[in-house]
PDB file of N, CA and C in Angstrom:
ATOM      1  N   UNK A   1      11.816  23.579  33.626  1.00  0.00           N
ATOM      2  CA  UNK A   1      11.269  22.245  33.465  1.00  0.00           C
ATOM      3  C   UNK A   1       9.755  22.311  33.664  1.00  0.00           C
ATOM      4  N   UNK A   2       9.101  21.627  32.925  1.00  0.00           N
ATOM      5  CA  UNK A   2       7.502  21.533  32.590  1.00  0.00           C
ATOM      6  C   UNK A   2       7.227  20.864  34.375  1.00  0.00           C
ATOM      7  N   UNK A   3       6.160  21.076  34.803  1.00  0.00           N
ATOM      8  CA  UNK A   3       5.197  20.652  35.975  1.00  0.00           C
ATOM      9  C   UNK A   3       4.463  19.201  35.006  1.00  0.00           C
ATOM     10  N   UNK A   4       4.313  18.145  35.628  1.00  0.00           N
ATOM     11  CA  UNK A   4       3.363  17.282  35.338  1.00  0.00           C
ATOM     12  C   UNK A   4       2.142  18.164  34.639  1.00  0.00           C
ATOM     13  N   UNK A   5       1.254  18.315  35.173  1.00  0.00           N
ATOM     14  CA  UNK A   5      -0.054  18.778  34.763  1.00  0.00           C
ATOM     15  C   UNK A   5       0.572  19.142  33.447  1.00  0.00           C
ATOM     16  N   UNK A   6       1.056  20.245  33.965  1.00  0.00           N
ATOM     17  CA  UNK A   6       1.466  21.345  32.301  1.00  0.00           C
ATOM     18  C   UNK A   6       1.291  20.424  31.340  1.00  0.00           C
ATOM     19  N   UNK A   7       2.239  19.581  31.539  1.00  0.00           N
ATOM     20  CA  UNK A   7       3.051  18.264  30.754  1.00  0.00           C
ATOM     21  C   UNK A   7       2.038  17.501  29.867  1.00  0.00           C
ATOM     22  N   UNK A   8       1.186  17.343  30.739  1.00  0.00           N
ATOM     23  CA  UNK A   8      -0.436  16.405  30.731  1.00  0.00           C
ATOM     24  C   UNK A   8      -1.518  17.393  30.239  1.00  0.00           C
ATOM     25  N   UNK A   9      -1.595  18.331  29.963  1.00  0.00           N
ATOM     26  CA  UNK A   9      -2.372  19.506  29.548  1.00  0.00           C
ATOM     27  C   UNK A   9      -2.234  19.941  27.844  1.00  0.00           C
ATOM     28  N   UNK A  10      -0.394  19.529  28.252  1.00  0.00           N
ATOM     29  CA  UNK A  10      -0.262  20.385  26.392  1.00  0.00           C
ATOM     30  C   UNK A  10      -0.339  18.875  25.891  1.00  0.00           C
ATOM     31  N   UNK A  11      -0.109  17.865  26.544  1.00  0.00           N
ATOM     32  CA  UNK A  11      -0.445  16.349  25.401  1.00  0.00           C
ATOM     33  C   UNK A  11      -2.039  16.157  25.161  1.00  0.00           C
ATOM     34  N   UNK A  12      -2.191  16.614  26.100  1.00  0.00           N
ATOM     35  CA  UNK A  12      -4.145  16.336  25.711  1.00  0.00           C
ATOM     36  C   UNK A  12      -4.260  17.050  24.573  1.00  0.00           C
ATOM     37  N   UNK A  13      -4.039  18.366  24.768  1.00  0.00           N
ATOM     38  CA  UNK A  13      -4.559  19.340  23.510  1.00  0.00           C
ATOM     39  C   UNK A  13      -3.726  19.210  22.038  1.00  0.00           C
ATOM     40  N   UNK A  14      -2.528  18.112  22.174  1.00  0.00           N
ATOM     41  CA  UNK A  14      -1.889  18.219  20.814  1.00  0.00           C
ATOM     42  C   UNK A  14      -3.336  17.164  20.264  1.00  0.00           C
ATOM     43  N   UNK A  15      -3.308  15.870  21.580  1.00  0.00           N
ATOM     44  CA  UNK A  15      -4.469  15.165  21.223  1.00  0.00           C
ATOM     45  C   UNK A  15      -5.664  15.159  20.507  1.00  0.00           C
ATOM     46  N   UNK A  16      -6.592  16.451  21.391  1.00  0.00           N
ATOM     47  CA  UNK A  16      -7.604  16.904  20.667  1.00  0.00           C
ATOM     48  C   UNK A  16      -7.622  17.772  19.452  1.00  0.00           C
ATOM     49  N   UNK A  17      -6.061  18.399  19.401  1.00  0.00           N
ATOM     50  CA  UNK A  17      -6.150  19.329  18.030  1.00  0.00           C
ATOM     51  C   UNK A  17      -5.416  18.398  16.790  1.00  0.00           C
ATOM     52  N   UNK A  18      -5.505  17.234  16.989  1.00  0.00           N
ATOM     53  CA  UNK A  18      -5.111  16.604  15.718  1.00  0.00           C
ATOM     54  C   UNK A  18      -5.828  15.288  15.728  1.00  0.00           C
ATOM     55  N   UNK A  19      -7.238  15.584  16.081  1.00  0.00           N
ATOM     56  CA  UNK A  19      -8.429  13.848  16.163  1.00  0.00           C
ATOM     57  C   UNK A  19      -7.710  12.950  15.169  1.00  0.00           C
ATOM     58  N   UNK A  20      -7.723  12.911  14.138  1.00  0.00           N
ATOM     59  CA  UNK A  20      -7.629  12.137  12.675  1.00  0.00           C
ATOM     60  C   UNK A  20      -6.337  11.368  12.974  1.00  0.00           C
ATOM     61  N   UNK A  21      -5.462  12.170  13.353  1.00  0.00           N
ATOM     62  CA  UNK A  21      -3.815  11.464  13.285  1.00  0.00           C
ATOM     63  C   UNK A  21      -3.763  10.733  14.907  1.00  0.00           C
ATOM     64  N   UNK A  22      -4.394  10.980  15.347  1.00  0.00           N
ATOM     65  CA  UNK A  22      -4.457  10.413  16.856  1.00  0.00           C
ATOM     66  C   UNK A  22      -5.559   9.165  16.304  1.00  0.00           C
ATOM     67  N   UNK A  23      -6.555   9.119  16.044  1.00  0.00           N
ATOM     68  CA  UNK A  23      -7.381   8.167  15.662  1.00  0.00           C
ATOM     69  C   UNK A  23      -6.502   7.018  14.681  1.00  0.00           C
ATOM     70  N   UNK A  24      -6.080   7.428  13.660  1.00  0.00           N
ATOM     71  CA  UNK A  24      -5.227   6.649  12.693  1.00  0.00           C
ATOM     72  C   UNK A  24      -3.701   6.137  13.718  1.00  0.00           C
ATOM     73  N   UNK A  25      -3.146   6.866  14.226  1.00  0.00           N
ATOM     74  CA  UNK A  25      -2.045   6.385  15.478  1.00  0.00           C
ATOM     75  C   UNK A  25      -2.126   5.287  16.253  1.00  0.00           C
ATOM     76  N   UNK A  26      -3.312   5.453  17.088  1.00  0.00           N
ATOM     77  CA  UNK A  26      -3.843   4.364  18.198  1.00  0.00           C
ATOM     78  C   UNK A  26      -3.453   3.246  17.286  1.00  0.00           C
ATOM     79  N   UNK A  27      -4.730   2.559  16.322  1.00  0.00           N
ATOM     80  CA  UNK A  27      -4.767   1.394  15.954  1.00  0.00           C
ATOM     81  C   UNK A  27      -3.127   0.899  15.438  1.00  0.00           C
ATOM     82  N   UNK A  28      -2.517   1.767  14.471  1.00  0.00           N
ATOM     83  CA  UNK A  28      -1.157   1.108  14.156  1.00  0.00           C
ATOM     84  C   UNK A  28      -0.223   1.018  15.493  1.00  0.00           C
ATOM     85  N   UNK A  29      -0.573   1.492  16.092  1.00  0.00           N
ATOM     86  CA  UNK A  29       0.288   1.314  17.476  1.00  0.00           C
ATOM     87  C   UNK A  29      -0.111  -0.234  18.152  1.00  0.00           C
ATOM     88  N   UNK A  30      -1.369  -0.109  18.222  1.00  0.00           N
ATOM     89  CA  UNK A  30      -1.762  -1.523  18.643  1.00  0.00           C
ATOM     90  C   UNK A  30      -1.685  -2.694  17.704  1.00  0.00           C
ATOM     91  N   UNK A  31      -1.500  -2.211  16.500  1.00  0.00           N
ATOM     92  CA  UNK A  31      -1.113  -3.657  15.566  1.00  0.00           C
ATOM     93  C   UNK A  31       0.145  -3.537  15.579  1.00  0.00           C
ATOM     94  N   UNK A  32       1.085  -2.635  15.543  1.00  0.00           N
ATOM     95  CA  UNK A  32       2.470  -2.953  15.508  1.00  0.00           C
ATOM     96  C   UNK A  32       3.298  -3.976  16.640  1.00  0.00           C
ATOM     97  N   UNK A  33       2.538  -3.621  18.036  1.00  0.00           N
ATOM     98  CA  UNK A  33       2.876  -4.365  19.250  1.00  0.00           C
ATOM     99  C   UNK A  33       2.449  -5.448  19.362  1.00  0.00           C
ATOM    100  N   UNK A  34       0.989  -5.660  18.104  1.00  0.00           N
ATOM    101  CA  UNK A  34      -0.023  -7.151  18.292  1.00  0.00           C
ATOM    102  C   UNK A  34       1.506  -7.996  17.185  1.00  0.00           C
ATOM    103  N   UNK A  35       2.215  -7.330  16.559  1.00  0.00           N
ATOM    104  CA  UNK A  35       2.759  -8.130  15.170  1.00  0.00           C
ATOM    105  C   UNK A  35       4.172  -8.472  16.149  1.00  0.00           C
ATOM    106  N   UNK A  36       4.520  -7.744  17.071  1.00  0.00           N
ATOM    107  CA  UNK A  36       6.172  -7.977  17.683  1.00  0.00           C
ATOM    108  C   UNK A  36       5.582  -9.289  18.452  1.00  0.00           C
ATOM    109  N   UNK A  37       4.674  -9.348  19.476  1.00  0.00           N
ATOM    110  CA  UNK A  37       4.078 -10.436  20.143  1.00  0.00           C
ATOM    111  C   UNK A  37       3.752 -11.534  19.677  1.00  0.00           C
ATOM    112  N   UNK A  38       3.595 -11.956  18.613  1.00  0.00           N
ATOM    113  CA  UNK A  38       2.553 -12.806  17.467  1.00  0.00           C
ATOM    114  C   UNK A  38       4.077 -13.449  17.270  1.00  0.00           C
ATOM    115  N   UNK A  39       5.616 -12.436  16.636  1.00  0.00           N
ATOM    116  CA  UNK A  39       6.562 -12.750  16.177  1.00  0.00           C
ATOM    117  C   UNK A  39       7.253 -13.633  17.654  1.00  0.00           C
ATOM    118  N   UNK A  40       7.257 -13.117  17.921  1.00  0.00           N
ATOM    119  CA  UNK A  40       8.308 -13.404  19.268  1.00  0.00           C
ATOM    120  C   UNK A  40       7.739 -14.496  19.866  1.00  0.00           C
ATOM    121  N   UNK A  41       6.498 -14.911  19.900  1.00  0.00           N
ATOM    122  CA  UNK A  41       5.271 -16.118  20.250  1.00  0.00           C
ATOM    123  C   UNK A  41       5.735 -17.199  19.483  1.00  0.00           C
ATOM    124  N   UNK A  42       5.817 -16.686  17.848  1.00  0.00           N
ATOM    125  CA  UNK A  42       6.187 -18.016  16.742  1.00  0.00           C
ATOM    126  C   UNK A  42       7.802 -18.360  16.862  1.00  0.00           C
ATOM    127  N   UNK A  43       8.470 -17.506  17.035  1.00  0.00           N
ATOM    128  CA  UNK A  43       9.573 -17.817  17.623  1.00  0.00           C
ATOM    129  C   UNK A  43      10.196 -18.521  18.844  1.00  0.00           C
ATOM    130  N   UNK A  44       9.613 -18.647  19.760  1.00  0.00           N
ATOM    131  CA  UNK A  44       9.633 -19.234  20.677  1.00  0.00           C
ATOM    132  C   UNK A  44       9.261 -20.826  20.396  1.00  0.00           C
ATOM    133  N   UNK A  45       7.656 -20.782  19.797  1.00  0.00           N
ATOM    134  CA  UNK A  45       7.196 -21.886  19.566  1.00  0.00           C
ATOM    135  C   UNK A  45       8.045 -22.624  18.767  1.00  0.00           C
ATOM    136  N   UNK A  46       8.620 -22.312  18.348  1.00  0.00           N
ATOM    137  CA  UNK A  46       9.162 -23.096  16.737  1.00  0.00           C
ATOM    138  C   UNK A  46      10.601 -23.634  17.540  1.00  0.00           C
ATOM    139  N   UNK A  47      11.077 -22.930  18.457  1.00  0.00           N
ATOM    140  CA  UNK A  47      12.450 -23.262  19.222  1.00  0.00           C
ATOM    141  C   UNK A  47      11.715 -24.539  19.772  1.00  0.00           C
ATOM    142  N   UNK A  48      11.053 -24.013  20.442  1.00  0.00           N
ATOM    143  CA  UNK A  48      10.376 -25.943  21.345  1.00  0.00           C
ATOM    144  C   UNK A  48      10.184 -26.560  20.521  1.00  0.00           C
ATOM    145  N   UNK A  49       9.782 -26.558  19.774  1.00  0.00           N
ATOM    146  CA  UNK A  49       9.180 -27.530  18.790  1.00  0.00           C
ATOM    147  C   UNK A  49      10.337 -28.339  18.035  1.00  0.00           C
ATOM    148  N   UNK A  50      11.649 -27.792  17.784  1.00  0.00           N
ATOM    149  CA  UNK A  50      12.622 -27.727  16.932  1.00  0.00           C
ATOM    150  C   UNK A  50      13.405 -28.480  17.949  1.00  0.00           C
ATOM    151  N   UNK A  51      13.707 -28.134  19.342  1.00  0.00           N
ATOM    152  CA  UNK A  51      14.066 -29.136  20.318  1.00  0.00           C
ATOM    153  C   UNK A  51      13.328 -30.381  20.289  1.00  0.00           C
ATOM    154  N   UNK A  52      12.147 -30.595  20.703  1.00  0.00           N
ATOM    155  CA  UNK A  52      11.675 -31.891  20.933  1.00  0.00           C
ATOM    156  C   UNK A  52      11.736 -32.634  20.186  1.00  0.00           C
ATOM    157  N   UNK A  53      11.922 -32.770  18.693  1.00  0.00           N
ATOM    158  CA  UNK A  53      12.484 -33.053  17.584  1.00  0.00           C
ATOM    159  C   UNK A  53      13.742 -33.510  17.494  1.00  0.00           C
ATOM    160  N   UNK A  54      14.458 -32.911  17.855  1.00  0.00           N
ATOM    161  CA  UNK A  54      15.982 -33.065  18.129  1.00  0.00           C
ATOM    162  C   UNK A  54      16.012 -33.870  19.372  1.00  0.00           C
ATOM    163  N   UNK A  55      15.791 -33.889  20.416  1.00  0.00           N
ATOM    164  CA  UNK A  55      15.512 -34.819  21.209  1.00  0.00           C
ATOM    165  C   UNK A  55      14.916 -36.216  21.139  1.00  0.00           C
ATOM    166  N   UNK A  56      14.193 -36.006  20.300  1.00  0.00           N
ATOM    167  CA  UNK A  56      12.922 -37.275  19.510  1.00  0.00           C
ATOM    168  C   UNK A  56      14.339 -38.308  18.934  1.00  0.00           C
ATOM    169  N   UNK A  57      15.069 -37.736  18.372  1.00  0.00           N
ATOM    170  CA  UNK A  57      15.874 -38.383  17.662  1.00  0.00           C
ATOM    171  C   UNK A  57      16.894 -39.404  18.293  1.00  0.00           C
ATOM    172  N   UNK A  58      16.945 -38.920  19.588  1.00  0.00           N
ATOM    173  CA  UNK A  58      17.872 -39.791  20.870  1.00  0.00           C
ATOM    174  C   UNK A  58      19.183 -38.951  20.280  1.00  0.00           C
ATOM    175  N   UNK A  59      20.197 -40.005  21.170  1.00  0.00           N
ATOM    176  CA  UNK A  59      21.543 -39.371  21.226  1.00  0.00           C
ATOM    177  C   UNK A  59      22.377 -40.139  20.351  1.00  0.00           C
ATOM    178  N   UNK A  60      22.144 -40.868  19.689  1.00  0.00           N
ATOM    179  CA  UNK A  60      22.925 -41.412  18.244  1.00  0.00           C
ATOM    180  C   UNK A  60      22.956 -40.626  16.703  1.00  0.00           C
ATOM    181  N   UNK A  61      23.121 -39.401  16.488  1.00  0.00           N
ATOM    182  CA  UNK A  61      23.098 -38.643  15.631  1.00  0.00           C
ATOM    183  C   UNK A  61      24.363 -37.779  15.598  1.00  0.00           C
ATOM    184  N   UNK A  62      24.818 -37.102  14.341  1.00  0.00           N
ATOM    185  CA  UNK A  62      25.626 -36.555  14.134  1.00  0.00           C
ATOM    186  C   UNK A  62      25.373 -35.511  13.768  1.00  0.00           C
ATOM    187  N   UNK A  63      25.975 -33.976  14.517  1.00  0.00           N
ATOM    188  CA  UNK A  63      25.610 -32.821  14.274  1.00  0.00           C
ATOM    189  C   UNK A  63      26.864 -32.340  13.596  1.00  0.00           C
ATOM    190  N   UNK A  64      26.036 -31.247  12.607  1.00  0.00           N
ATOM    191  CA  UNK A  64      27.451 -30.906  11.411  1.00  0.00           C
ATOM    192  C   UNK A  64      27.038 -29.039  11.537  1.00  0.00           C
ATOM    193  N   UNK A  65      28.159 -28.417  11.433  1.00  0.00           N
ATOM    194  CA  UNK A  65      28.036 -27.430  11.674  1.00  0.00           C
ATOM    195  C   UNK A  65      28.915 -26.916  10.251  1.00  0.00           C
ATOM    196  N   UNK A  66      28.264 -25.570   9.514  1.00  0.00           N
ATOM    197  CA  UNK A  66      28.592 -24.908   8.501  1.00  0.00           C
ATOM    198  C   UNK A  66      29.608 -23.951   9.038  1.00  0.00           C
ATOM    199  N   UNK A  67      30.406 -23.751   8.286  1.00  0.00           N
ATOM    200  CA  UNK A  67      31.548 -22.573   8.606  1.00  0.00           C
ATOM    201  C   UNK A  67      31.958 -22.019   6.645  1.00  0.00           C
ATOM    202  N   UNK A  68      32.457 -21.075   7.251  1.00  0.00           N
ATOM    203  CA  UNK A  68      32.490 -20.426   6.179  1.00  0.00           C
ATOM    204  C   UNK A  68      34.250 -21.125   5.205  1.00  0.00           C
ATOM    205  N   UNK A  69      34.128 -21.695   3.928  1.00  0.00           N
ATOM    206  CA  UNK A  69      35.862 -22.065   3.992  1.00  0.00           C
ATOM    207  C   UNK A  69      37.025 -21.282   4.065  1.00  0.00           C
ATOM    208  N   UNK A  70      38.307 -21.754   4.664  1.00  0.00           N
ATOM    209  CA  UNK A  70      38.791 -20.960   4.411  1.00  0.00           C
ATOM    210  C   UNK A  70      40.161 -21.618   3.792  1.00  0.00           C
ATOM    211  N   UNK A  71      40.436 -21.119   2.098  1.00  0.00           N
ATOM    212  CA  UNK A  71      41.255 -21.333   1.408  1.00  0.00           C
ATOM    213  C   UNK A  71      42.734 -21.222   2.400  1.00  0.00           C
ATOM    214  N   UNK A  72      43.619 -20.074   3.111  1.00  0.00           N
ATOM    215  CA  UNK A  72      44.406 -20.242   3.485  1.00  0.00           C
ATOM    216  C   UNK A  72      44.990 -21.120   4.987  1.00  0.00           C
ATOM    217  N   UNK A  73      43.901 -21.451   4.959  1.00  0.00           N
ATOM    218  CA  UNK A  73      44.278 -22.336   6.176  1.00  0.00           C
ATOM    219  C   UNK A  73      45.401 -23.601   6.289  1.00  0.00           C
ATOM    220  N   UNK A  74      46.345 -23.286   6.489  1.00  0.00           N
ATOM    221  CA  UNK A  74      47.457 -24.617   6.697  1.00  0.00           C
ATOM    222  C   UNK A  74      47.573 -25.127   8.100  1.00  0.00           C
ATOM    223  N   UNK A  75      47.416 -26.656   7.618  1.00  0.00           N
ATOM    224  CA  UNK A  75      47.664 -27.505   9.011  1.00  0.00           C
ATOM    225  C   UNK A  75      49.180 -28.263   8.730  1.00  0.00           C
TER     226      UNK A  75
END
């Protein structure tokens, strides 16, 4: 099993022996995590928003829910 350092020694140098792909890496790394945050932000927002709305409406409304049909169903 690798020692820390070691560990931390051979990642530096994959680092420095490949500038370009480490340079080009960073930034998509940081936009990929800026795009999950941004998503998960509008998602959220849009739930509140989508409640207070639904709430706005009071409690005299009728909620209808989709299901898929199903031809053999006997009652």
């Amino acid at each position: 099993m690798l020692k820390v350092r070691h560990a931390i020694r051979i990642s530096l140098g994959s680092i420095e022996g490949a500038k370009l792909r480490s340079a080009l890496t960073t930034p998509g790394i940081i936009i990929g995590i800026a795009a999950v945050v941004a998503n998960v932000s509008l998602g959220e927002s849009f739930k509140v928003l989508f409640e207070e709305e639904i709430n706005a409406q009071g409690s005299n409304f009728i909620i209808i829910y989709s299901q898929e049909p199903n031809i053999y169903y006997t009652n």
